[in-house]
C-alpha atoms as a PDB file:
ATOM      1  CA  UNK A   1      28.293  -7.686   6.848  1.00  0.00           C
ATOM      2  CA  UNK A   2      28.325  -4.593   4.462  1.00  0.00           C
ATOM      3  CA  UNK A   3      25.339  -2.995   3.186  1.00  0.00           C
ATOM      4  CA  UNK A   4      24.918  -3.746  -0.791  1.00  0.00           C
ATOM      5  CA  UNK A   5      21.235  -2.205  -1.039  1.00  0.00           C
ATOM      6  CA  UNK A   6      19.916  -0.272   1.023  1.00  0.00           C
ATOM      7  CA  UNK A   7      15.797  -0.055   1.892  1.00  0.00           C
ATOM      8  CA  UNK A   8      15.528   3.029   0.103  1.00  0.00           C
ATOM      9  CA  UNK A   9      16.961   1.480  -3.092  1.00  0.00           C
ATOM     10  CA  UNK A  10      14.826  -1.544  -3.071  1.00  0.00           C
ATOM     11  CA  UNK A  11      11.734   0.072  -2.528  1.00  0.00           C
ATOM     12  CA  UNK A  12      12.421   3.354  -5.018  1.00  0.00           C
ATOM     13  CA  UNK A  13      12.994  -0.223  -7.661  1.00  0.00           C
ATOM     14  CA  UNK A  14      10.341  -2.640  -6.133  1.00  0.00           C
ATOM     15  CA  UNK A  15       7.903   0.654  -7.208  1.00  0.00           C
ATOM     16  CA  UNK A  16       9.196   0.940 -10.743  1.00  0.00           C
ATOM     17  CA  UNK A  17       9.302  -2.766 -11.592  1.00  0.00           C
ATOM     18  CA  UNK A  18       5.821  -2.659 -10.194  1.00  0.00           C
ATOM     19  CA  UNK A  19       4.593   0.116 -12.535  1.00  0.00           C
ATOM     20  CA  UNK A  20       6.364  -1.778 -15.742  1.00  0.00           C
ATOM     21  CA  UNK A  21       5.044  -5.188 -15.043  1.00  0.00           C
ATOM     22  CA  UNK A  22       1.406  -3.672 -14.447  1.00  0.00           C
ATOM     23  CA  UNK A  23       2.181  -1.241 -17.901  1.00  0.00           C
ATOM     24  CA  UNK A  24       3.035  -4.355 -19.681  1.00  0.00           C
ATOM     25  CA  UNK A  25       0.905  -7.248 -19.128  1.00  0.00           C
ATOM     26  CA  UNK A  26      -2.516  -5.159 -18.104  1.00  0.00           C
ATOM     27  CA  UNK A  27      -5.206  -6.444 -15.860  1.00  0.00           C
ATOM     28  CA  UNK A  28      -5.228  -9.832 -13.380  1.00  0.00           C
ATOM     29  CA  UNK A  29      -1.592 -11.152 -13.474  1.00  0.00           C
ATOM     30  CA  UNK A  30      -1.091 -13.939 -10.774  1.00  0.00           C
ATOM     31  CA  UNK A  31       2.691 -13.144  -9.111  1.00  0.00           C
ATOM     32  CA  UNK A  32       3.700 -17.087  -8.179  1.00  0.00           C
ATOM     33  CA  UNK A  33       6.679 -16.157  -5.446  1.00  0.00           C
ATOM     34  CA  UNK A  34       9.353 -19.169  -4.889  1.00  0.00           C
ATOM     35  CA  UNK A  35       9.390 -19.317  -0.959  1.00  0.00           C
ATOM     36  CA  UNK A  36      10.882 -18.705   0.849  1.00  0.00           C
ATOM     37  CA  UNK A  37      13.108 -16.188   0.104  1.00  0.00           C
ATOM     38  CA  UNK A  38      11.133 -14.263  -2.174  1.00  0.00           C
ATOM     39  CA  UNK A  39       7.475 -13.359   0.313  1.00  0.00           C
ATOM     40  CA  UNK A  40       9.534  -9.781   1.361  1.00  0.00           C
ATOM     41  CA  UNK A  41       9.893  -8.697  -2.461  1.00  0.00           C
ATOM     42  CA  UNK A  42       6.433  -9.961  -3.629  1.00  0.00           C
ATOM     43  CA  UNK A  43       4.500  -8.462  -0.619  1.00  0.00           C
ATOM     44  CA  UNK A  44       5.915  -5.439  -1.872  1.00  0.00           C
ATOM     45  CA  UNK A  45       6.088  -5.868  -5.612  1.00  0.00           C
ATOM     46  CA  UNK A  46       2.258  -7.121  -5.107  1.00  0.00           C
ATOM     47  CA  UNK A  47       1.408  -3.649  -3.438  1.00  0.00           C
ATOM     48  CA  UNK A  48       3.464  -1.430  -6.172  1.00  0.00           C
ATOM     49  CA  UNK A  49       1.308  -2.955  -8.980  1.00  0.00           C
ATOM     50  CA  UNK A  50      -1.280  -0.423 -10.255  1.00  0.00           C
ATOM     51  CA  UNK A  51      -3.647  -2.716 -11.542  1.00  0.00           C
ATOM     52  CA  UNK A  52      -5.590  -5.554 -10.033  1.00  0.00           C
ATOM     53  CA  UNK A  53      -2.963  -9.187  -8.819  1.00  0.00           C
ATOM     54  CA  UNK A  54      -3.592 -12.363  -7.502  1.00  0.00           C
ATOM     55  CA  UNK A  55      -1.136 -13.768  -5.728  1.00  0.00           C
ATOM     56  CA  UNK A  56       0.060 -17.526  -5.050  1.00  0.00           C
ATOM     57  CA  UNK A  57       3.380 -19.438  -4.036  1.00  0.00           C
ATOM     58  CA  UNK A  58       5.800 -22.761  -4.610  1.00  0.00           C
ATOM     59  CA  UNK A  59       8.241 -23.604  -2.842  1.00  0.00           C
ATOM     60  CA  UNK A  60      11.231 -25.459  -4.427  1.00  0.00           C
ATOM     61  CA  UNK A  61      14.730 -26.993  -2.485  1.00  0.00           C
ATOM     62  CA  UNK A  62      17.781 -26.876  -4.294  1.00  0.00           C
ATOM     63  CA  UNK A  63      20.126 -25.480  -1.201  1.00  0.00           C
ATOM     64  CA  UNK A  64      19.460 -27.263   1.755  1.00  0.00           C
ATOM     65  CA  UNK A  65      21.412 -25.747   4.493  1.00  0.00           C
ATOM     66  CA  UNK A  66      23.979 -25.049   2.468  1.00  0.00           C
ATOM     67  CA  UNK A  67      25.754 -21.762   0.550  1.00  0.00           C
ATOM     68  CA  UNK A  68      26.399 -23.500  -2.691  1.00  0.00           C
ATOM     69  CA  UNK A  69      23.424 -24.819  -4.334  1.00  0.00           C
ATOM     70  CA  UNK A  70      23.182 -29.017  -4.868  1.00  0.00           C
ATOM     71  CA  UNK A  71      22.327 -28.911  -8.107  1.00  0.00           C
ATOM     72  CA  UNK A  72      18.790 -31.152  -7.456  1.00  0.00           C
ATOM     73  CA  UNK A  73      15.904 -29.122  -7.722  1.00  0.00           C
ATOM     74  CA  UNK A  74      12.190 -30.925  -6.315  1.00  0.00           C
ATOM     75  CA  UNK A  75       9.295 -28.766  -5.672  1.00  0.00           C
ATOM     76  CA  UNK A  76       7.945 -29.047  -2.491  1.00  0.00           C
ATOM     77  CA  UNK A  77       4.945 -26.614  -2.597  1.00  0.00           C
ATOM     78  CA  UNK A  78       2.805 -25.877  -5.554  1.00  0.00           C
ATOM     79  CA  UNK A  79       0.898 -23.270  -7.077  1.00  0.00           C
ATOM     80  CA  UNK A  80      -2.768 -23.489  -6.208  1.00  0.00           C
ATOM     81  CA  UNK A  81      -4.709 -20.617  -7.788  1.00  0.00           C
ATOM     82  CA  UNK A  82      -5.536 -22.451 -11.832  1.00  0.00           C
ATOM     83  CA  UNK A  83      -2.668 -20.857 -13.653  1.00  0.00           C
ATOM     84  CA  UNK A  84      -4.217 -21.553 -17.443  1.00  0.00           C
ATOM     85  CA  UNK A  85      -4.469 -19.183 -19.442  1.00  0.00           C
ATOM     86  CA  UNK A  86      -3.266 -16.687 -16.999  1.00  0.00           C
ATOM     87  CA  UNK A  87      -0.539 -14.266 -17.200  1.00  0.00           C
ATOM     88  CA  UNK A  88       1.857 -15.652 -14.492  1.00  0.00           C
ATOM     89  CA  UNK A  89       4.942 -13.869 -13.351  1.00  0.00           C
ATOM     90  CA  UNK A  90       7.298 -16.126 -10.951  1.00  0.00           C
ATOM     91  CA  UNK A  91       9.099 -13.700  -8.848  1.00  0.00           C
ATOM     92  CA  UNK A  92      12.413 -14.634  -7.321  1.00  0.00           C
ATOM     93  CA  UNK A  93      14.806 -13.303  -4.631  1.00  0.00           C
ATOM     94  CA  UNK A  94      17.842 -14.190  -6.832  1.00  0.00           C
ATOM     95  CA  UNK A  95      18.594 -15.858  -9.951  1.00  0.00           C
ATOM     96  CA  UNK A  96      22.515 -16.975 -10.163  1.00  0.00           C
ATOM     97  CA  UNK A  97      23.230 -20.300 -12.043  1.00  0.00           C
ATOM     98  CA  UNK A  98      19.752 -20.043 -13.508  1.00  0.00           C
ATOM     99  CA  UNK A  99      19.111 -23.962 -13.464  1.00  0.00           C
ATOM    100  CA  UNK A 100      15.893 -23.949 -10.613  1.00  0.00           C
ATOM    101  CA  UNK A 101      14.535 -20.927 -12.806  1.00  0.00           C
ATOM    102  CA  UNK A 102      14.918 -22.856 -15.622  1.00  0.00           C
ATOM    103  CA  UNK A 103      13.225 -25.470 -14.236  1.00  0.00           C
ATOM    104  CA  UNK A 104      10.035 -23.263 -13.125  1.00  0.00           C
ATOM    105  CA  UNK A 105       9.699 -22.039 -15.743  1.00  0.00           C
ATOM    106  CA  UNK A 106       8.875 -25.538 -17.945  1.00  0.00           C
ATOM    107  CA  UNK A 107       7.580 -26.341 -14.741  1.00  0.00           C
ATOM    108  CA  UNK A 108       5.012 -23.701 -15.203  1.00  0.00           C
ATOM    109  CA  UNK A 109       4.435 -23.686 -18.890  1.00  0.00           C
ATOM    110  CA  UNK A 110       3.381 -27.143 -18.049  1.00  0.00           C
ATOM    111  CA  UNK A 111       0.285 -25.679 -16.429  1.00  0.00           C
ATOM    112  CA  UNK A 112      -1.200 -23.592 -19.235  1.00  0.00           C
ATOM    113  CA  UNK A 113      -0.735 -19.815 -18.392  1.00  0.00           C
ATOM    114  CA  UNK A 114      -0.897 -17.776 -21.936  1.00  0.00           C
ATOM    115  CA  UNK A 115       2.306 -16.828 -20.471  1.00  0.00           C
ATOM    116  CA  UNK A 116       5.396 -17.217 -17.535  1.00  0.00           C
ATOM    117  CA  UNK A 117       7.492 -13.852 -16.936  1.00  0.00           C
ATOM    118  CA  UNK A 118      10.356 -13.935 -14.633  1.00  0.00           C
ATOM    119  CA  UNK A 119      10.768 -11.116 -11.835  1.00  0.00           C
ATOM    120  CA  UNK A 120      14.106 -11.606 -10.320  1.00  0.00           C
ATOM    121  CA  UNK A 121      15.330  -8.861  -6.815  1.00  0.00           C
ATOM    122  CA  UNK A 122      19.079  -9.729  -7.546  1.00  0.00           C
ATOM    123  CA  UNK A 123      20.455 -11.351 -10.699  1.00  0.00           C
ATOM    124  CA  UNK A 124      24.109 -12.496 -10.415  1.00  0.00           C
ATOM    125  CA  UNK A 125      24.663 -13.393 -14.413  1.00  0.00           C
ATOM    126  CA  UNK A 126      28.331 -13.976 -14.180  1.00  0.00           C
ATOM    127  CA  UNK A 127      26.977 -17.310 -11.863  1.00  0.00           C
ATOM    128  CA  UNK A 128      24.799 -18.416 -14.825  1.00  0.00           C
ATOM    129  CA  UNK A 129      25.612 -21.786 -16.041  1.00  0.00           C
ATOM    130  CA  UNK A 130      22.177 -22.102 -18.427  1.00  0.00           C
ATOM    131  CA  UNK A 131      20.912 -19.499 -20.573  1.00  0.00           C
ATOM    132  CA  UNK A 132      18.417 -17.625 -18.984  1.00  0.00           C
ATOM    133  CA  UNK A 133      16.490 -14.481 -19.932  1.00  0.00           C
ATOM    134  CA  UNK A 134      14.981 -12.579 -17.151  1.00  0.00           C
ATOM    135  CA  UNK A 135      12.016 -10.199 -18.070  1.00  0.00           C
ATOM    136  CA  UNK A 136      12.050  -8.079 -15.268  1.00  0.00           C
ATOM    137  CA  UNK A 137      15.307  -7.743 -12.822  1.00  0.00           C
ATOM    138  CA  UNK A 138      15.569  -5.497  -9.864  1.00  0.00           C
ATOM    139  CA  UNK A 139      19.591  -5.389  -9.815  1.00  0.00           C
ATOM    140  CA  UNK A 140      22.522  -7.037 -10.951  1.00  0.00           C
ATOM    141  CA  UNK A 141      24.544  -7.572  -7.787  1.00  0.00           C
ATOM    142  CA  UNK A 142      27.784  -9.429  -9.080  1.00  0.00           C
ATOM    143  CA  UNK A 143      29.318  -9.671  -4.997  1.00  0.00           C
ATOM    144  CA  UNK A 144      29.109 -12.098  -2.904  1.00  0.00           C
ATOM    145  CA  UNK A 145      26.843 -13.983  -0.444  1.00  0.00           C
ATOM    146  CA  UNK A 146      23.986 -12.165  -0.220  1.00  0.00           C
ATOM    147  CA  UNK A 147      21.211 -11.799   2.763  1.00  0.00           C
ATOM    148  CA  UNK A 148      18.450  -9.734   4.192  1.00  0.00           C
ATOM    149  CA  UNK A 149      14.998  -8.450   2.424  1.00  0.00           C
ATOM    150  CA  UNK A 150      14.055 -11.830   2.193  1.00  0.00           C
ATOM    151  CA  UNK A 151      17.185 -13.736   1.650  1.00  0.00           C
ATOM    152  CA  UNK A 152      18.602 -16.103   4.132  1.00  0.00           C
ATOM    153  CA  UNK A 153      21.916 -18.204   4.927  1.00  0.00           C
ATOM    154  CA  UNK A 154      20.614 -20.929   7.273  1.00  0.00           C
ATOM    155  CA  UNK A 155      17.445 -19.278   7.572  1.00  0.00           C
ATOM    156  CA  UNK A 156      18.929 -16.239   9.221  1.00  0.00           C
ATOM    157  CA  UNK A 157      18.877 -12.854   8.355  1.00  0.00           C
ATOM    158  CA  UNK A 158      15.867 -12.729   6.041  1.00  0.00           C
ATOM    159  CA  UNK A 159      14.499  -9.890   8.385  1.00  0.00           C
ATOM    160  CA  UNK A 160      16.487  -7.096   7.452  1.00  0.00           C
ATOM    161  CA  UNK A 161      15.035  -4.331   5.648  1.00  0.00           C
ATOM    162  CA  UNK A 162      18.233  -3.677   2.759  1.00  0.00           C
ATOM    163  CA  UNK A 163      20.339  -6.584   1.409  1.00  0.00           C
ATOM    164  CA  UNK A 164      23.768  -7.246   3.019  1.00  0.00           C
ATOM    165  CA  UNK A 165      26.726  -9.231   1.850  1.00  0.00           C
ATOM    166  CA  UNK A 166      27.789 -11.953   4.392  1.00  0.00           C
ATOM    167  CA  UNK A 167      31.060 -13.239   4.862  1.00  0.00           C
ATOM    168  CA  UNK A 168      31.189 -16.730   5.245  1.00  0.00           C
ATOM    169  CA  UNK A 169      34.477 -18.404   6.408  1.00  0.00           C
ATOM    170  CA  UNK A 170      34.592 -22.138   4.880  1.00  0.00           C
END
């Protein structure tokens, strides 16, 4: 594995995404974080925020046990806390082909928030296959497979603190 970010760089960003998202959309947001790769970034993200969260989850499959995603997106988990009316931002670990964002995102406008921002660790825009605007991104990391703060392969590695790239042999 080599490093790609290291602790220090996430949390010197996780702070200043924090600071914008709080700047921008005010008082009471409710951060919705896709599990389960994202619960590292939005524990911290929720704690940079200078002005009062709440904080729920969903949980969607569109990987399995794979590295390549299948394409099929279902939500297994979701949101609890009412969403209507709310300023909602869905924080992801990673946003590459852009299709299960997408898909949260009508998903979520379905439910009646005055509005759905996306808050993305890692976006890999070269992957995209839809267009996809992401309000808030932490870094554009173009390389490879990607694990650690959060992010998994097999549902290993999500432990460690900065965010490694994994060589997989196929």
């Amino acid at each position: 594995m080599s490093v790609v970010l290291t602790p220090g760089q996430i949390q010197a960003r996780v702070r200043q995404l924090g600071g914008q998202i709080s700047s921008d959309l005010g008082d009471q947001p409710v951060l919705v974080g896709v599990l389960n790769g994202a619960f590292v970034f939005l524990g911290d993200l929720a704690r940079a925020m200078t002005v009062p969260v709440q904080v729920d989850f969903l949980r969607v499959a569109s990987y399995g046990s794979g590295s390549v995603s299948s394409g099929r997106i279902h939500m297994t988990k979701a949101p609890e806390l009412d969403l209507k009316g709310r300023a909602v931002v869905l924080v992801e670990d990673i946003v590459d082909t852009g299709r299960t964002v997408t898909w949260l995102k009508q998903h979520m406008a379905n439910l009646g928030p005055s509005l759905v921002k996306v808050c993305a660790l890692i976006d890999k825009p070269e992957r995209r296959e839809v267009e996809l605007d992401i309000d808030y991104v932490g870094f554009n990391v173009p390389q490879g497979f990607l694990v650690g703060y959060g992010l998994d392969f097999n549902e290993q590695y999500r432990y460690l603190p900065g965010v490694y790239e994994l060589k997989i042999s196929h």
